[in-house]
N, C-alpha and C. Protein backbone atom coordinates (compact mmCIF):
# COMPACT_ATOMS: atom_id res chain seq x y z
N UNK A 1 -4.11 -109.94 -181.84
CA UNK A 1 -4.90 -111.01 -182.43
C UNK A 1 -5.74 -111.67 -181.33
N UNK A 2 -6.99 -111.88 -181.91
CA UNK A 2 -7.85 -112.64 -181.00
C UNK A 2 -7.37 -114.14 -180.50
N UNK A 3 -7.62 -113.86 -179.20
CA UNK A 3 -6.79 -115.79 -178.94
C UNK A 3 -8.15 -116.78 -178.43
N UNK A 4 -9.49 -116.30 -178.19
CA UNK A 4 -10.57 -117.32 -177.73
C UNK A 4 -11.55 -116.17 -177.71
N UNK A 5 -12.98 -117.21 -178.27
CA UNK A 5 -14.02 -117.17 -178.02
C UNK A 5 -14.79 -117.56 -177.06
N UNK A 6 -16.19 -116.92 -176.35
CA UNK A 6 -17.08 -117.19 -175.71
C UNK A 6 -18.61 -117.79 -175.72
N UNK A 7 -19.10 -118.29 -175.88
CA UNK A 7 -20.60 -118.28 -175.96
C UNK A 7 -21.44 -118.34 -174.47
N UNK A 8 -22.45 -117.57 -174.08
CA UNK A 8 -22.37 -118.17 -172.58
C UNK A 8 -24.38 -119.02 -173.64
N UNK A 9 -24.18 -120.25 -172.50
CA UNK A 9 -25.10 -120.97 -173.24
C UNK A 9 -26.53 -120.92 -172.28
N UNK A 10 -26.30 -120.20 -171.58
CA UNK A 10 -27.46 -120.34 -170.17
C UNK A 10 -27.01 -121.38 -169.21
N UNK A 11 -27.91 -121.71 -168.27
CA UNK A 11 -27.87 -122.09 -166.91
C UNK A 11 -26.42 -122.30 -166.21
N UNK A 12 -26.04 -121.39 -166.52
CA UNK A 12 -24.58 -121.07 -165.77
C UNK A 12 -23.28 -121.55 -166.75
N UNK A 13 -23.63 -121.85 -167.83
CA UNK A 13 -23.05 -122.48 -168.48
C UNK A 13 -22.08 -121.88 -169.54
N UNK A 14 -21.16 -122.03 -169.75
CA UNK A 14 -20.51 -121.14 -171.20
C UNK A 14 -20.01 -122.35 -171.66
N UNK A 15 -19.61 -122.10 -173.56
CA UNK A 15 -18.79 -122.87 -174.14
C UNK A 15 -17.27 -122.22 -174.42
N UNK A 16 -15.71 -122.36 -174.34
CA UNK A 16 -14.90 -121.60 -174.61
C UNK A 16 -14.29 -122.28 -176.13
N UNK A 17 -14.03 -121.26 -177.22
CA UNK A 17 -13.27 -121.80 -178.27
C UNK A 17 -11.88 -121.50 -178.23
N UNK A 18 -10.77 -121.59 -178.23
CA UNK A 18 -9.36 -121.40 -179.05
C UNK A 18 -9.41 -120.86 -180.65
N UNK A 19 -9.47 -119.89 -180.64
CA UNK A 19 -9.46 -119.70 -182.08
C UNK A 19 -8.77 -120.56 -183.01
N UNK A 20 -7.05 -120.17 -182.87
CA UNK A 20 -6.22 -121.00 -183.25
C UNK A 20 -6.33 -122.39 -183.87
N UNK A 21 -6.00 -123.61 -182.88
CA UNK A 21 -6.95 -124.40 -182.69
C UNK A 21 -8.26 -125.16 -183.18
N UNK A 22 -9.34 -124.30 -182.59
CA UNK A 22 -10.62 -124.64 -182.76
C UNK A 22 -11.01 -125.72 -182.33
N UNK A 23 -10.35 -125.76 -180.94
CA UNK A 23 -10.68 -126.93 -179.67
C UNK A 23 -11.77 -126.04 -178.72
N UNK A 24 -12.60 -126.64 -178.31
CA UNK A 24 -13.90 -125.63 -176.77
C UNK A 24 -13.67 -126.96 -176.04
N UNK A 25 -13.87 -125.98 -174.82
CA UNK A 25 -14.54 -126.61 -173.57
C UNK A 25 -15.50 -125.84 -172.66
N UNK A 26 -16.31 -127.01 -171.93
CA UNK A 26 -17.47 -126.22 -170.95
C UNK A 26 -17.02 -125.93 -169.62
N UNK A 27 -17.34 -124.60 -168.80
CA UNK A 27 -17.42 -124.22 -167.54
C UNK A 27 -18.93 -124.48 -167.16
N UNK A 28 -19.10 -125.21 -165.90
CA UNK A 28 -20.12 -124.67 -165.29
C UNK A 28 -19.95 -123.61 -163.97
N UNK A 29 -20.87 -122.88 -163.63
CA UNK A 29 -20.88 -122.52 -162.27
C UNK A 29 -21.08 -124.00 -161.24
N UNK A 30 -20.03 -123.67 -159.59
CA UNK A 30 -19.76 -125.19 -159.12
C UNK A 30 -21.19 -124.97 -158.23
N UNK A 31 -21.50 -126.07 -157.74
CA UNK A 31 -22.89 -126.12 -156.97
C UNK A 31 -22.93 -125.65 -156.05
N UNK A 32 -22.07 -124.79 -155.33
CA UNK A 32 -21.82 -124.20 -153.92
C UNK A 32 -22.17 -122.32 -154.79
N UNK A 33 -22.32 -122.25 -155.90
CA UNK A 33 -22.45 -121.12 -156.66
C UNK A 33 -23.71 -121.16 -157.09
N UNK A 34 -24.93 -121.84 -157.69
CA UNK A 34 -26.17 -122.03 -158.09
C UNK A 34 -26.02 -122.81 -159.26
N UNK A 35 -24.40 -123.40 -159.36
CA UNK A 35 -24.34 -124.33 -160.72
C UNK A 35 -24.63 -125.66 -160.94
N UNK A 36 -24.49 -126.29 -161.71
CA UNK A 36 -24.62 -128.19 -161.99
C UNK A 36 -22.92 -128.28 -161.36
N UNK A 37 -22.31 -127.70 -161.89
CA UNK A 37 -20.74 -128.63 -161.10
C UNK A 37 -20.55 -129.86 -162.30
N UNK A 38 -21.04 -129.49 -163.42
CA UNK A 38 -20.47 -130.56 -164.02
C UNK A 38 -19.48 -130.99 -165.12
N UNK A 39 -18.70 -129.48 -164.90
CA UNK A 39 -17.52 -129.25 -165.24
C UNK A 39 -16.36 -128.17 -164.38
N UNK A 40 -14.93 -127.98 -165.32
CA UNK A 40 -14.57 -127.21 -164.48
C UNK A 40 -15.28 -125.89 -164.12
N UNK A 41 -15.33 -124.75 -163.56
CA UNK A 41 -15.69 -123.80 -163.26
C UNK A 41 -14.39 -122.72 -163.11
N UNK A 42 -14.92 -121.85 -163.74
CA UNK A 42 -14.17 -120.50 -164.01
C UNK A 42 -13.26 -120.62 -162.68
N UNK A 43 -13.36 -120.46 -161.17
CA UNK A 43 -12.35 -120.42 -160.92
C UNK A 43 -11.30 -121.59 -160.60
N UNK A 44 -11.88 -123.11 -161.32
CA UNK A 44 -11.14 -124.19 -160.98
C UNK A 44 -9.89 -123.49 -162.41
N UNK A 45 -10.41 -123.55 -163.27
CA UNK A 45 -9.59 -123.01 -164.73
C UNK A 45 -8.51 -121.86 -164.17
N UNK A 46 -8.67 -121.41 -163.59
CA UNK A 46 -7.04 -120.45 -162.98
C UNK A 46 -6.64 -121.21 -161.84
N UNK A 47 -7.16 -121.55 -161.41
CA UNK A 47 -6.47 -122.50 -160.24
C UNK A 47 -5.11 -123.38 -160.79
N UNK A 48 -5.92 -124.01 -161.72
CA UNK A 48 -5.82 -125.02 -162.67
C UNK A 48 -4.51 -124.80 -163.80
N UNK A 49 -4.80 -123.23 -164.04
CA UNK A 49 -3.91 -122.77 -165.15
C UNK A 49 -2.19 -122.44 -164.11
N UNK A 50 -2.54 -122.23 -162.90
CA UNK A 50 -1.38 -122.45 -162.27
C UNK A 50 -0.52 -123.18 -161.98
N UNK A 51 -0.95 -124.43 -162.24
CA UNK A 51 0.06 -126.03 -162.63
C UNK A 51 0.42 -125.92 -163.93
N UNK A 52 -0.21 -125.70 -165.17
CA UNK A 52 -0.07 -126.10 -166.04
C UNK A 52 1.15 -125.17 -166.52
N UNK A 53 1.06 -124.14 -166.33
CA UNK A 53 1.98 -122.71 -166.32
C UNK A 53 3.24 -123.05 -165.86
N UNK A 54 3.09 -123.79 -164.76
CA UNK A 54 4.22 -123.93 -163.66
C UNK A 54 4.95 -125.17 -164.68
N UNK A 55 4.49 -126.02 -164.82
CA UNK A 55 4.75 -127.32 -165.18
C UNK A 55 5.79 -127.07 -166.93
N UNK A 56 4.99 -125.99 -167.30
CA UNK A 56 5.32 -125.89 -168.80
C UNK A 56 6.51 -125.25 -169.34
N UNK A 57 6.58 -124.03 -167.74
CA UNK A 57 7.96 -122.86 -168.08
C UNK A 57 9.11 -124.13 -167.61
N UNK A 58 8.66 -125.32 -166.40
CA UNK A 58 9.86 -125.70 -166.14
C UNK A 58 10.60 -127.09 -167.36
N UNK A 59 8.96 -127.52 -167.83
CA UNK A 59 9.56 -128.26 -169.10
C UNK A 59 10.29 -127.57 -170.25
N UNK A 60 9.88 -126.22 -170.65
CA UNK A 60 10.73 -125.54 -171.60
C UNK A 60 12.10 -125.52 -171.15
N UNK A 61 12.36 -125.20 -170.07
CA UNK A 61 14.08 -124.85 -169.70
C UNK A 61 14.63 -126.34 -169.21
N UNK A 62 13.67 -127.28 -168.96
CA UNK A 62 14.58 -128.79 -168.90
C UNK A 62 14.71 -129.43 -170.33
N UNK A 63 14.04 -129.38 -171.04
CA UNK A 63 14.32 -129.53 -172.50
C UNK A 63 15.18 -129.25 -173.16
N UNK A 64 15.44 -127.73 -172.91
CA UNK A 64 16.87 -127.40 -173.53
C UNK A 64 18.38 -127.71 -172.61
N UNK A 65 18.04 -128.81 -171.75
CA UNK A 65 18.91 -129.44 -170.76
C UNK A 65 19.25 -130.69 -170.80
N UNK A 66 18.38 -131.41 -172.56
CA UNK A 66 17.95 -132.66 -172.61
C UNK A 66 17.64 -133.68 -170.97
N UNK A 67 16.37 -132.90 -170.47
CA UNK A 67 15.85 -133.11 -169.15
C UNK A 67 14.47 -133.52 -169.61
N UNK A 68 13.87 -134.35 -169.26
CA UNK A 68 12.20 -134.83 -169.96
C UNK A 68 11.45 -134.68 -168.21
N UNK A 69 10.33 -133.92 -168.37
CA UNK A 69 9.86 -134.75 -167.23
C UNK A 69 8.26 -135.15 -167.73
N UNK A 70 8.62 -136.13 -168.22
CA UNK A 70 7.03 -136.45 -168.95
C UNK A 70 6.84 -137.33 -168.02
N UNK A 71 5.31 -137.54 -167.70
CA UNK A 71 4.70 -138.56 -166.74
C UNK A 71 5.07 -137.89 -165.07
N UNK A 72 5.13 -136.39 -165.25
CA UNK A 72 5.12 -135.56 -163.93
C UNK A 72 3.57 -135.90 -163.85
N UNK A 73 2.84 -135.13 -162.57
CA UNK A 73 1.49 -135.00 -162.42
C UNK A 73 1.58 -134.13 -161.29
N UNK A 74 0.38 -133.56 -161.64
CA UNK A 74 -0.06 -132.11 -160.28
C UNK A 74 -1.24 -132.49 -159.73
N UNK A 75 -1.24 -132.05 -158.91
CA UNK A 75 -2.43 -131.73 -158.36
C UNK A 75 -2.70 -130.82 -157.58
N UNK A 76 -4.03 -130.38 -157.66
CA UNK A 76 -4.25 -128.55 -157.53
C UNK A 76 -5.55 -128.98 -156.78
N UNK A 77 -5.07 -128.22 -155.37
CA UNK A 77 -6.63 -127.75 -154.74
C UNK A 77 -6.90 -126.28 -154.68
N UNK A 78 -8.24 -126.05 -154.85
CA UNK A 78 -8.29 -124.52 -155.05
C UNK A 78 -8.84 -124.42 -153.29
N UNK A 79 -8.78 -122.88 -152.79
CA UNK A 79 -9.60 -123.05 -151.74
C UNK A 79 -10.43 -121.58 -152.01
N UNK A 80 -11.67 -121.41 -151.82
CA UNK A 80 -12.01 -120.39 -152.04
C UNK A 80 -12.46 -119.54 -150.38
N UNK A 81 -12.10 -118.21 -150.58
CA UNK A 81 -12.32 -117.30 -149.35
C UNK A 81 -13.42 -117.64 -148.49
N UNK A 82 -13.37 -117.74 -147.42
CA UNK A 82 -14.58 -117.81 -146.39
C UNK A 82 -15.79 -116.62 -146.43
N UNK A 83 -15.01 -115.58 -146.28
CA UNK A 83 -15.75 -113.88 -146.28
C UNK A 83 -16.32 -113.13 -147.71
N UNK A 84 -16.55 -112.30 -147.98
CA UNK A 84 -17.17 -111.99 -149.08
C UNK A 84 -15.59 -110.91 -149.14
N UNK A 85 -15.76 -110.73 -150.26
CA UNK A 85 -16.26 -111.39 -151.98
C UNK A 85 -16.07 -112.50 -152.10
N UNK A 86 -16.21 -113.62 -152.68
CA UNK A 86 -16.09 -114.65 -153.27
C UNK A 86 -15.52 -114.34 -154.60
N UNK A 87 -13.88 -115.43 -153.91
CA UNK A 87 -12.78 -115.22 -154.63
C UNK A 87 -12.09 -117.15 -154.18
N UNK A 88 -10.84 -116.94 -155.18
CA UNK A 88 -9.65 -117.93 -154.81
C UNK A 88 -9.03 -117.28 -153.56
N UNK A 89 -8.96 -117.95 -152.55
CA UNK A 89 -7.99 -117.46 -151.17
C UNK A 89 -6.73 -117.91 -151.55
N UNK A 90 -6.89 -119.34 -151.77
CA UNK A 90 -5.79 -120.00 -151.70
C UNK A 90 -5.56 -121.40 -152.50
N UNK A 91 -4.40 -121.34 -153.87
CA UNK A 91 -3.77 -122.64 -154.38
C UNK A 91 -2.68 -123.17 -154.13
N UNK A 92 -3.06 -124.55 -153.52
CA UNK A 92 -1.89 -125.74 -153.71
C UNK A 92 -1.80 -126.61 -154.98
N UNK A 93 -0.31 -126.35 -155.33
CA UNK A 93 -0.33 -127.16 -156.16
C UNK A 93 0.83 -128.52 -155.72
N UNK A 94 0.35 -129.32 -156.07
CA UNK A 94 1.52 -130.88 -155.63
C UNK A 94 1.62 -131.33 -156.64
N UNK A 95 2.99 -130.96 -156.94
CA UNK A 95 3.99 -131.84 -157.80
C UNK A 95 4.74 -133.30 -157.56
N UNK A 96 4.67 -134.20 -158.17
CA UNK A 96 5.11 -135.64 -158.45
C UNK A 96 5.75 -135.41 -159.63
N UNK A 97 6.98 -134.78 -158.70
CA UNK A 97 7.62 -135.00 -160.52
C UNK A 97 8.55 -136.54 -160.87
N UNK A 98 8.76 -136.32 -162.17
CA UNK A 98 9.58 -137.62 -162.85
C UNK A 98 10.50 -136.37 -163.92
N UNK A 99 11.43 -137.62 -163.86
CA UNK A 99 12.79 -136.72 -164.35
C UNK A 99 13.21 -138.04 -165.43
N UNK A 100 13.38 -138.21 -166.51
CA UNK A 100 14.84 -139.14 -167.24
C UNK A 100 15.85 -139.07 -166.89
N UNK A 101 16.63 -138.16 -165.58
CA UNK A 101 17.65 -137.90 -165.28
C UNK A 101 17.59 -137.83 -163.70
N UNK A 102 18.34 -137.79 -162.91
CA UNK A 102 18.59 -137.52 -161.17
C UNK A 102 19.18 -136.12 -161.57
N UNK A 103 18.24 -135.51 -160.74
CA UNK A 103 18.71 -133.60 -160.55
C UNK A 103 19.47 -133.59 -159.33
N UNK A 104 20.42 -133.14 -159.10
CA UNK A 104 21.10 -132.28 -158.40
C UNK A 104 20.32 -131.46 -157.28
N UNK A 105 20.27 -131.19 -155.97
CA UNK A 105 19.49 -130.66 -154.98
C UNK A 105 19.61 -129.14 -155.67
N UNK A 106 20.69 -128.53 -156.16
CA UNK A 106 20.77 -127.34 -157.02
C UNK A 106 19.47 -127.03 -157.93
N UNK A 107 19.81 -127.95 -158.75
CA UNK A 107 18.74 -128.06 -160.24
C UNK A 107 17.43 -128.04 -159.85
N UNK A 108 17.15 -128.85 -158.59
CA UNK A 108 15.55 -129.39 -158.30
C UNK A 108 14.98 -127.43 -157.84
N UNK A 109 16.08 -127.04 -156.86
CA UNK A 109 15.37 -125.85 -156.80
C UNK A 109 14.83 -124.77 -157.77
N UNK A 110 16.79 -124.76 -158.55
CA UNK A 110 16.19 -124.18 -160.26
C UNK A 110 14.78 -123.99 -160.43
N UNK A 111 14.55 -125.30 -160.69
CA UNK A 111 13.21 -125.68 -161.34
C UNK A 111 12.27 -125.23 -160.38
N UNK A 112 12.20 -125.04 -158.94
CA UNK A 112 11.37 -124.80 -157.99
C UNK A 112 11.04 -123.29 -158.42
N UNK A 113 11.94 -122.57 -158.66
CA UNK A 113 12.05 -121.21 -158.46
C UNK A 113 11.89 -120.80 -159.96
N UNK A 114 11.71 -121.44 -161.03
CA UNK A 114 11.17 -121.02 -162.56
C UNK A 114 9.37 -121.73 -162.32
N UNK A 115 9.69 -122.19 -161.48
CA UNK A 115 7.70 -122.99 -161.11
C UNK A 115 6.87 -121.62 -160.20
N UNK A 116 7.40 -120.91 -159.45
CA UNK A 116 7.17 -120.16 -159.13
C UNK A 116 7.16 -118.56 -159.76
N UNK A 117 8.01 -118.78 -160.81
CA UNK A 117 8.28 -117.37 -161.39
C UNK A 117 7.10 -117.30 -162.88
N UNK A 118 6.60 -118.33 -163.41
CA UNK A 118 5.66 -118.26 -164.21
C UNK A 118 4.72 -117.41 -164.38
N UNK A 119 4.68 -117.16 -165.34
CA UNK A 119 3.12 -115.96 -165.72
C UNK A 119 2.57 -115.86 -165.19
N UNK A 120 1.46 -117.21 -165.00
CA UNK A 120 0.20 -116.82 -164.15
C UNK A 120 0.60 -116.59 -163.39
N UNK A 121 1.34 -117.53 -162.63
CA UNK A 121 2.18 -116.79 -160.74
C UNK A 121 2.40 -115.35 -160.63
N UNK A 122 2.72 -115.15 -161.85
CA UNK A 122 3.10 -113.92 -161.91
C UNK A 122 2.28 -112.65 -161.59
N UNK A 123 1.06 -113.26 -162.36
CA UNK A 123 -0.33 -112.22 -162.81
C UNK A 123 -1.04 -112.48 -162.11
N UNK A 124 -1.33 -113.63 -161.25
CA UNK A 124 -1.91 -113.76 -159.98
C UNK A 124 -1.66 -112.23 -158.85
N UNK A 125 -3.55 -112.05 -157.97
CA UNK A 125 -2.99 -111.31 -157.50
C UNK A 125 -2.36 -111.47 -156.11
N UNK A 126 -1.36 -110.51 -155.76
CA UNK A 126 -0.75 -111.09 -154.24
C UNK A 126 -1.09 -111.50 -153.13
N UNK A 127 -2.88 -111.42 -152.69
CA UNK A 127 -2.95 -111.50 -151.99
C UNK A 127 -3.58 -113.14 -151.66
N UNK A 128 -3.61 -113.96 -153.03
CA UNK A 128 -3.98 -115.09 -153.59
C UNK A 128 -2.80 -115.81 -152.38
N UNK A 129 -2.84 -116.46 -152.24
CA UNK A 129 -1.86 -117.95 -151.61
C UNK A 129 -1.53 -118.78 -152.52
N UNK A 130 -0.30 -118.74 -153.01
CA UNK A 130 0.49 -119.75 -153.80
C UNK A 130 1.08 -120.50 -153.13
N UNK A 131 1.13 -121.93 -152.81
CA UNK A 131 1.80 -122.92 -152.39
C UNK A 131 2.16 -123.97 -153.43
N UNK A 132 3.39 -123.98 -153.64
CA UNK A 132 3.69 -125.01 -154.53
C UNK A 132 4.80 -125.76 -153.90
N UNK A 133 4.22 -126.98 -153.93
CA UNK A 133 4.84 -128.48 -152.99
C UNK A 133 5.28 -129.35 -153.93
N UNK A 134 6.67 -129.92 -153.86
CA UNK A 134 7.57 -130.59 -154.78
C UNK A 134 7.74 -131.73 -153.85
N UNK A 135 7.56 -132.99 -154.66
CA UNK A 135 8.15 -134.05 -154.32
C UNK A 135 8.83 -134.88 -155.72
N UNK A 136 10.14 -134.81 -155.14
CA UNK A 136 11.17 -135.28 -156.31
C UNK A 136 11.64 -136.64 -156.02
């Protein structure tokens, strides 16, 4: 089954749909590319999708732990390669997490090591730089 649509709209621009859904959002190309920068850009959106990924496999398995961590927050810098091709070299992601509960130095890793084992992490390719930084 189809899971999203494209439109590219010109000047570097696309619209994305969710089928499902039937929520869009805009990419531009970033201005270091020939774009406006006045949205995310295709490679902020995987950068990007690497917190959210991370954040989501570890809320599924704290949930069924009656574990909340709502009012966590990330933050993701992308860095892109110096040399050609022009690619992602390297993502940090920084976690601030919040817990309803005090984890265990055990548990916190748990969760370190299901933040790391996520899809995209997964499907990312290896030679990408994953850094993911926890502060609990």
């Amino acid at each position: 089954m189809q899971t999203s649509s494209i439109r590219y709209l010109g000047d570097l621009r696309t619209e994305s749909t969710h089928l499902k859904s039937g929520k869009t959002y805009i990419t531009d190309a970033p201005v270091d590319n020939n774009g406006k920068g006045e949205a995310f850009s295709p490679t902020d959106l995987a950068s990007t999708s690497l917190g959210n990924c991370a954040i989501t496999i570890m809320g599924i398995s704290a949930g069924k732990e009656g574990i909340d961590f709502a009012g966590t927050e990330l933050k993701i810098t992308k860095i892109m390669s110096a040399e050609p091709p022009r690619k992602i070299a390297k993502i940090i992601v920084e976690f601030d997490m919040k817990s309803n509960v005090v984890l265990t130095e055990d548990q916190q890793k748990r969760y370190e090591r299901l933040a790391h084992s996520c899809p995209v992490a997964l499907s990312l390719h290896p030679d990408l730089v994953q850094e993911m930084i926890f502060n609990w």
